[in-house]
Protein backbone atom coordinates (compact mmCIF):
# COMPACT_ATOMS: atom_id res chain seq x y z
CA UNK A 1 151.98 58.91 109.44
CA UNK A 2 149.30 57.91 111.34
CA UNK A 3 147.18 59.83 113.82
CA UNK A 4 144.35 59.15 116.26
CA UNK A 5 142.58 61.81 118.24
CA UNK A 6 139.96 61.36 120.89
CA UNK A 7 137.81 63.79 122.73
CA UNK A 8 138.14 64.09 126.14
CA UNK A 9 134.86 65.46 127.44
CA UNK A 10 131.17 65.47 126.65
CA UNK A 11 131.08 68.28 124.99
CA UNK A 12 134.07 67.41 122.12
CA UNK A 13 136.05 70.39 123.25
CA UNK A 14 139.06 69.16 124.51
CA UNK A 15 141.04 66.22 122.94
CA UNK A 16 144.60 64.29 123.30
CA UNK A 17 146.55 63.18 120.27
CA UNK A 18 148.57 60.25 119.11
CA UNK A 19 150.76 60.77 116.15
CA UNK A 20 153.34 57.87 115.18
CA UNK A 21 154.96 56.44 111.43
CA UNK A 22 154.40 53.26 109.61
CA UNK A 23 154.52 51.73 106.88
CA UNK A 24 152.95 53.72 103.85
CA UNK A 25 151.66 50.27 102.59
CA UNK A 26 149.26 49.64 106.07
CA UNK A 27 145.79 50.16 105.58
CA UNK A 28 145.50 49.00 109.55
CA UNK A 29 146.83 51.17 111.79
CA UNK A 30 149.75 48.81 113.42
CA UNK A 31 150.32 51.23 116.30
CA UNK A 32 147.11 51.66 117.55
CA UNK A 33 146.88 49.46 120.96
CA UNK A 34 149.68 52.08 121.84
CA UNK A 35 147.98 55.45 120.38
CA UNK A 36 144.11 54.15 122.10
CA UNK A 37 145.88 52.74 125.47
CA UNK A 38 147.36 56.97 125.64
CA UNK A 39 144.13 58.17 124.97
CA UNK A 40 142.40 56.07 127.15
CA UNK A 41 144.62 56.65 130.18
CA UNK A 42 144.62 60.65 129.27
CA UNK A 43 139.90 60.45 129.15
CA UNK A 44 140.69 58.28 132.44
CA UNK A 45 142.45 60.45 134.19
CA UNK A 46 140.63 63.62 133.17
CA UNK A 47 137.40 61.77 134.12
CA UNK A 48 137.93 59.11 136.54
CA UNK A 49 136.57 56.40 134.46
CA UNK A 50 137.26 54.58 131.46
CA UNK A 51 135.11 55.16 128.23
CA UNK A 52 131.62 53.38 128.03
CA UNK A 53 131.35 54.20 124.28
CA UNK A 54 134.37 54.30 121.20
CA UNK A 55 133.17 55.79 117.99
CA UNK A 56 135.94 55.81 115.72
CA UNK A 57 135.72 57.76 112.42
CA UNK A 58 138.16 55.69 110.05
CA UNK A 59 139.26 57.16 106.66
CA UNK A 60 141.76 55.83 104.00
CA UNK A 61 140.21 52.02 103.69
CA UNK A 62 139.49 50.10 100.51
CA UNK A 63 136.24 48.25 100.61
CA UNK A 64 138.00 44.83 100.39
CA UNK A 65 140.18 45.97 103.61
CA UNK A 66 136.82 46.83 105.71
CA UNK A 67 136.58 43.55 107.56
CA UNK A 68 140.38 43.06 108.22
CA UNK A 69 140.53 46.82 109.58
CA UNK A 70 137.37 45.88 111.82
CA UNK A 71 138.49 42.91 113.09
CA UNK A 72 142.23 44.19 113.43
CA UNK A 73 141.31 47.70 115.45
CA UNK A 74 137.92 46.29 117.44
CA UNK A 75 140.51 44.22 119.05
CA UNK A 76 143.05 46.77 119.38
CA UNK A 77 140.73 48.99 121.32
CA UNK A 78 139.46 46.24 123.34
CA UNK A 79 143.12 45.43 124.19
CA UNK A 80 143.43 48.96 125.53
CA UNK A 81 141.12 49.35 127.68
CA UNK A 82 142.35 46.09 129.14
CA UNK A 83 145.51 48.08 129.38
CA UNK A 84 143.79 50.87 131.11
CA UNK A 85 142.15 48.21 133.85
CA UNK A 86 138.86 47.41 131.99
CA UNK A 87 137.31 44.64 130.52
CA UNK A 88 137.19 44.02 126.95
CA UNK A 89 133.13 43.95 127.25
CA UNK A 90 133.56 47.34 129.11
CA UNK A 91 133.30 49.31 125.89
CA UNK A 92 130.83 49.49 122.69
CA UNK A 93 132.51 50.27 120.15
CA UNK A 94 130.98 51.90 116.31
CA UNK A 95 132.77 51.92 113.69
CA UNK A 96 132.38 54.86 110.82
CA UNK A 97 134.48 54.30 107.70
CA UNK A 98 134.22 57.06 105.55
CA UNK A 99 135.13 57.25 101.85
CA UNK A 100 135.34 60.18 99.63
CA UNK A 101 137.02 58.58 96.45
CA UNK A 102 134.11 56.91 95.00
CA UNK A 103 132.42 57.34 91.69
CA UNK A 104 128.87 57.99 92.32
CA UNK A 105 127.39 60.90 91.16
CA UNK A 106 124.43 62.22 92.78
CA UNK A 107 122.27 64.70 90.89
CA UNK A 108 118.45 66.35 91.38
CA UNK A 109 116.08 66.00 87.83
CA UNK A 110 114.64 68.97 87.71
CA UNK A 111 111.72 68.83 84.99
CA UNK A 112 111.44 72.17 82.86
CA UNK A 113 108.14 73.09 81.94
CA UNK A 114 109.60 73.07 77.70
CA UNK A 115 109.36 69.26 77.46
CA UNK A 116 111.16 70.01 73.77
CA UNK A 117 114.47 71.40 75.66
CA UNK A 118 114.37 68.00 77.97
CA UNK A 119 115.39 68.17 81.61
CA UNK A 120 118.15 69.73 83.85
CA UNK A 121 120.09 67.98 85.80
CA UNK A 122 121.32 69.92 89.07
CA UNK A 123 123.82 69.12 92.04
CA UNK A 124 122.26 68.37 95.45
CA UNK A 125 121.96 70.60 97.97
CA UNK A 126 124.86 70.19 101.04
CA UNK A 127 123.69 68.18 103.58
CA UNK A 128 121.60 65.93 101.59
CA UNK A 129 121.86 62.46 102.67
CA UNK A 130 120.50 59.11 100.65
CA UNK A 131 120.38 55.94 102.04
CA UNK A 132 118.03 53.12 100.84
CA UNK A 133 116.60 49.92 102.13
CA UNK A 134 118.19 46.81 100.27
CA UNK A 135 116.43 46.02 96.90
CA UNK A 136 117.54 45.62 93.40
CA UNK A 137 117.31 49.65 92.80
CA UNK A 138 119.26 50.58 96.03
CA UNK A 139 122.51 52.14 95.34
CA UNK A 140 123.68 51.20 99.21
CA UNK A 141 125.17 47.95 99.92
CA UNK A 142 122.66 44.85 101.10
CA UNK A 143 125.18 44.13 104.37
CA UNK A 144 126.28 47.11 105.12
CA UNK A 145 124.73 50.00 107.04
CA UNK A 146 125.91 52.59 104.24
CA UNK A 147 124.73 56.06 103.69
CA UNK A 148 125.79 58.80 100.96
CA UNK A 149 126.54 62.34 102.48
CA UNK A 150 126.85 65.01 100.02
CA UNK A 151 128.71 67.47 102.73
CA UNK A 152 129.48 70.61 100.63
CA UNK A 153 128.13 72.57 97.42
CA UNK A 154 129.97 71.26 94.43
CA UNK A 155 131.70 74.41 92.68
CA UNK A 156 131.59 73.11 88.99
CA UNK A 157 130.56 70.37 87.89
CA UNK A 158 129.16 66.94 90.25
């Protein structure tokens, strides 16, 4: 299944929804000219214009997939607010992939004062976020504008 939701209003309290099948093997989201055209019509018609701004929070992509899904859904979009009487230039569109399998681990080294018992090792606090400029000790990619959000308090373990 795949589903796209978009706010309606400034304020991100009232949406419309687009829910439709495919394939199990897509990473792109084949039906989404359809599901954005909907959405953009249903923004349009609750606010008399079409969107100036599309940030779309994408989840369920491979790295080696991120410049096919870009490339695939930027145009997409653009084709739907063509759709919806626009121009493709109308619209900026951001792009937010967000990826929670990974294997980083993220911890704080606390120093104890017993340098003979060594140091602890503790989870971040939620809410923490590390990013890095590009260098040989950044753990962020060098083309990519990549960020680590550690969201919630681990329960056991990192």
């Amino acid at each position: 299944m795949a589903a796209v939701v978009g706010s309606l209003d400034g304020c991100a309290g009232q949406y419309a929804t687009h829910m439709s099948a495919q394939d199990k093997k897509d990473d792109v989201s084949l039906c989404l000219k359809d599901a954005m055209t909907g959405l953009i019509k249903a923004f349009k018609d609750r606010n008399h214009v079409t969107p100036k701004n599309i940030i779309v929070f994408r989840g369920g992509v491979s790295e080696g997939q991120y410049q096919n899904v870009l490339n695939f859904e930027t145009e997409a979009i653009r084709e739907s607010v063509v759709a919806n009487g626009g121009e493709k230039t109308d619209v900026k569109i951001s792009f937010i992939i967000c990826s929670k399998r990974h294997s980083t681990r993220l911890v704080f080294d606390q120093a104890r004062p017993d340098a003979a018992i060594g140091n602890d090792y503790v989870n971040l606090c939620s809410g923490v976020c590390v990013d890095a400029t590009t260098g040989a000790d950044s753990i962020v990619s060098h083309s990519l504008h990549e960020f680590y959000l550690n969201s919630h308090a681990a329960i056991q373990g990192t």
